[in-house]
Protein backbone atom coordinates (compact mmCIF):
# COMPACT_ATOMS: atom_id res chain seq x y z
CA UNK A 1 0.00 0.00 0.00
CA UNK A 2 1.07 3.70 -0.49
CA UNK A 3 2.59 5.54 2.04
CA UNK A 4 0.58 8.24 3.26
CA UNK A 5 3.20 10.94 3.68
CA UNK A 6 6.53 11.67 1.87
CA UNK A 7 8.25 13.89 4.66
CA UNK A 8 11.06 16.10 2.94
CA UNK A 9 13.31 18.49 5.39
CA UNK A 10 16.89 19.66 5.79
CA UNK A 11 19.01 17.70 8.12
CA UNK A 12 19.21 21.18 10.01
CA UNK A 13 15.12 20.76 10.67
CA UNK A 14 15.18 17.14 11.62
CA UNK A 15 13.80 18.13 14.97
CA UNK A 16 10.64 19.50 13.61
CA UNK A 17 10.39 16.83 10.92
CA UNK A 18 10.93 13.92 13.54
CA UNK A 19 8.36 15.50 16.08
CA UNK A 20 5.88 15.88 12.86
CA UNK A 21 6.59 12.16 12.00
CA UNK A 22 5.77 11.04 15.36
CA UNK A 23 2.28 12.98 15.64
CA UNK A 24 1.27 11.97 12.31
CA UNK A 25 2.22 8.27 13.13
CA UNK A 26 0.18 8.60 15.93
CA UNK A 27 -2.83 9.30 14.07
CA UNK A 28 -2.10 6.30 11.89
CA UNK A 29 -0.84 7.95 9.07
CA UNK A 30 2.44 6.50 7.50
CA UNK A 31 5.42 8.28 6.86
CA UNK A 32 8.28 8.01 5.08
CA UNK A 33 11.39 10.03 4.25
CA UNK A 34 15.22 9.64 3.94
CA UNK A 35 15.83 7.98 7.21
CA UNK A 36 14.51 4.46 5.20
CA UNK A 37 16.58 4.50 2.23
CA UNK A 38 19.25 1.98 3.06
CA UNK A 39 23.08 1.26 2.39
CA UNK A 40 23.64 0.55 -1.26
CA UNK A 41 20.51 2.03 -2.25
CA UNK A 42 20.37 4.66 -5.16
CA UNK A 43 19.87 7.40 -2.79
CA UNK A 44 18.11 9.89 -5.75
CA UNK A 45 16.12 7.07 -7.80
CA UNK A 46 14.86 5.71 -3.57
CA UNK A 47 13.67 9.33 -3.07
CA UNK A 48 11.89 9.94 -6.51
CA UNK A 49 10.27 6.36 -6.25
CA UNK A 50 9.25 7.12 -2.29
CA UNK A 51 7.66 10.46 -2.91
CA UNK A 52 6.45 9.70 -6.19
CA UNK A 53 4.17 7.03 -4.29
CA UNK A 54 3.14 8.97 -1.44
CA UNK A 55 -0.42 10.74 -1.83
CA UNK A 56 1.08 13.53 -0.15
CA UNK A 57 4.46 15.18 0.13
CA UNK A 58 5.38 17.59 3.36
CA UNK A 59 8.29 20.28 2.43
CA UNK A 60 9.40 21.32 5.88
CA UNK A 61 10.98 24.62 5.04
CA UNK A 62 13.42 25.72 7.80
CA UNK A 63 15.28 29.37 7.95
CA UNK A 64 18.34 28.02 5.86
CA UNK A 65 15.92 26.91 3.16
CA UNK A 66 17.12 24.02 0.87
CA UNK A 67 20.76 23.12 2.44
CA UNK A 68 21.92 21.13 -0.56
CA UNK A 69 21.42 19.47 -4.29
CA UNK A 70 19.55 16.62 -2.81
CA UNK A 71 16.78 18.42 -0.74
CA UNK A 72 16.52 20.05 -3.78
CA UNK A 73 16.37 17.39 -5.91
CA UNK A 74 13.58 15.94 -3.01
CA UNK A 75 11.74 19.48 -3.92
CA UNK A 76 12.16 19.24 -7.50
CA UNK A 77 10.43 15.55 -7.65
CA UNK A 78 7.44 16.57 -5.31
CA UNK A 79 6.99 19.51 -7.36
CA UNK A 80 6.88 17.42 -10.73
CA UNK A 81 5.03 14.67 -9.34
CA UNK A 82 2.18 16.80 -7.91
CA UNK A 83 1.91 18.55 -11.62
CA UNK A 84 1.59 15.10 -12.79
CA UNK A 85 -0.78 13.64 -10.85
CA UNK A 86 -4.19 15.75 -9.98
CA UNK A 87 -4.66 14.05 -6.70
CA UNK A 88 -1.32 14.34 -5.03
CA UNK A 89 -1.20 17.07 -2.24
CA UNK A 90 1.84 19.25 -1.39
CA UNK A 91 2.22 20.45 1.71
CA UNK A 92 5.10 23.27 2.69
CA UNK A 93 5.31 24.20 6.01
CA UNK A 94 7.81 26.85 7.03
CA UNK A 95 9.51 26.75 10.25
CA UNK A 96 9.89 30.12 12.29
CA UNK A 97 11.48 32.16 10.24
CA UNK A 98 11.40 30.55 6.89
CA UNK A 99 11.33 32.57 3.59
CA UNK A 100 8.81 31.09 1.46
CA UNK A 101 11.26 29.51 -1.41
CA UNK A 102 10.05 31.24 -5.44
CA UNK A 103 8.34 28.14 -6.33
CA UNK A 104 6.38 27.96 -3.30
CA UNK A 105 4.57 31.42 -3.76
CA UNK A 106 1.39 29.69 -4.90
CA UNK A 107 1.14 27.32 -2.03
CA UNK A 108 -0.96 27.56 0.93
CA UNK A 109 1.74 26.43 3.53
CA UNK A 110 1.84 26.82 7.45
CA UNK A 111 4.08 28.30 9.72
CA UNK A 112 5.25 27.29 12.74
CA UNK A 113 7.07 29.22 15.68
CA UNK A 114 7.47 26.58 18.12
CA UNK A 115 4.26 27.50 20.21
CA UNK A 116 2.22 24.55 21.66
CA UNK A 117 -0.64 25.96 20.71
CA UNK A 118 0.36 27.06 16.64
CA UNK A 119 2.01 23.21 16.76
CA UNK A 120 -0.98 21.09 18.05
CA UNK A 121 -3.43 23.57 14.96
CA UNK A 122 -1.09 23.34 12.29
CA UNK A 123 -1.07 19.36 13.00
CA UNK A 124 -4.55 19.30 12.99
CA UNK A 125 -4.75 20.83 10.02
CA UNK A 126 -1.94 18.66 8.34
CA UNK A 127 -3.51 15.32 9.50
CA UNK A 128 -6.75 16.82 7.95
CA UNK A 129 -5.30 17.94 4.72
CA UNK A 130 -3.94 14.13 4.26
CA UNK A 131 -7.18 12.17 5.21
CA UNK A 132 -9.55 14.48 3.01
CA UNK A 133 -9.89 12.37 -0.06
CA UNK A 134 -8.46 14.92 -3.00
CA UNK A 135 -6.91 18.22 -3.17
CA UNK A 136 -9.76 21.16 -3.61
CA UNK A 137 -9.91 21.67 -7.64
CA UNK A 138 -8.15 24.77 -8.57
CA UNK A 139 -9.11 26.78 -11.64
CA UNK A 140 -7.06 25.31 -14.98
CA UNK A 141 -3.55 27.42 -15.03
CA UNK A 142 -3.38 30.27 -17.51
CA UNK A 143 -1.06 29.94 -20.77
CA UNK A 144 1.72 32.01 -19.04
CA UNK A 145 1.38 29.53 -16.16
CA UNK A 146 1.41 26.50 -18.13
CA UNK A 147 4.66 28.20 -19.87
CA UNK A 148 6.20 28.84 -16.66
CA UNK A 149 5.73 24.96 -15.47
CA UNK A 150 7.17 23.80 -18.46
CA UNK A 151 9.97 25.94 -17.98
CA UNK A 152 10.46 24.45 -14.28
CA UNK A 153 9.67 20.84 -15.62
CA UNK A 154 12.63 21.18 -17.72
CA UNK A 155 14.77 22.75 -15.40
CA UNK A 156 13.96 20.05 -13.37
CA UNK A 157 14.96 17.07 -16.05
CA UNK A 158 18.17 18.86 -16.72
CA UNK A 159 18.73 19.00 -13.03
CA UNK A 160 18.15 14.99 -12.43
CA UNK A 161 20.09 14.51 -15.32
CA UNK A 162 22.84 16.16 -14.22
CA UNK A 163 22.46 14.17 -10.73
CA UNK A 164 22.32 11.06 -12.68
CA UNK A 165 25.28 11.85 -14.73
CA UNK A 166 27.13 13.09 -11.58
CA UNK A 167 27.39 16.66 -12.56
CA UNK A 168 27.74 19.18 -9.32
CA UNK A 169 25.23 21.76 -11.35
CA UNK A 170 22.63 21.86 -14.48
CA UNK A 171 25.29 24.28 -15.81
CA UNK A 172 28.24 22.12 -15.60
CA UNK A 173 26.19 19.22 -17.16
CA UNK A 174 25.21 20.91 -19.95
CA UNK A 175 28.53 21.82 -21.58
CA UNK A 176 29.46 18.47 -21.69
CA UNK A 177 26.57 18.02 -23.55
């Protein structure tokens, strides 16, 4: 069966994302994230495959933002995969003082500050967001935003190509090409 929850965050956040993890579990919905891909594993193709089957993928967004290529490679395939498939949800939520990442702008994230209170709401209304049956039906995208995913699909092919070819930028892979 599918996981429930693809759980993406910065080694720098694994606080939050472990106490998240723990409430969700709790309320019997199953999580996954990096901690289960194991020794020997393809470490990118394990992440794409995890969060591609996941009905929903948390970004937990600290202040430092994305702290390397493969959280934002993680970003990158929830981002594609939720274009892809209508009834994926994505799910950022931005710890204290987080700046909402470009591609996130049309996202309706939370924010947490480390209140009991603001925590014990904004899982509420995570665990809610997961066990409602599709995300709400949003208006088709213009032509300029159709344009503009394209553009990020692409740059996000010529980023996992680069990854796959072991390039250390999109730049760098393409001139070898």
């Amino acid at each position: 069966m599918a996981p429930d929850v693809f759980l993406s965050y910065s080694h720098a956040d694994v606080e939050w994302a472990e106490k998240l993890r723990k409430e969700l579990e709790e309320r019997g919905i199953s999580v996954l994230s990096d901690r289960e891909v194991k020794p020997g594993d393809n470490w990118a193709l394990a992440l794409e495959n995890a969060v591609k089957a996941a009905k929903t993928v948390i970004l937990v967004i600290g202040p430092k933002g994305a702290e390397g290529l493969m959280q934002e490679l993680e970003w990158q395939v929830a981002l594609e995969a939720t274009w892809k498939s209508g009834g994926k949800r994505l799910i950022p939520v931005f710890v204290d003082d987080a700046k909402v990442p470009p591609f996130l702008r049309g996202w309706d994230g939370l924010h947490l500050d480390g209140g009991s209170k603001n925590w014990k709401n904004a899982v509420e209304r995570i665990a809610d967001a997961i066990s409602s049956d599709k995300p709400a039906k949003l208006k088709p995208p213009t032509a300029a935003e159709r344009a503009q995913q394209r553009s990020r699909l692409e740059y996000i092919e010529d980023f996992a190509r680069a990854l796959k070819s072991g390039a250390s930028s999109v730049s760098e892979e393409k001139s070898r090409d």
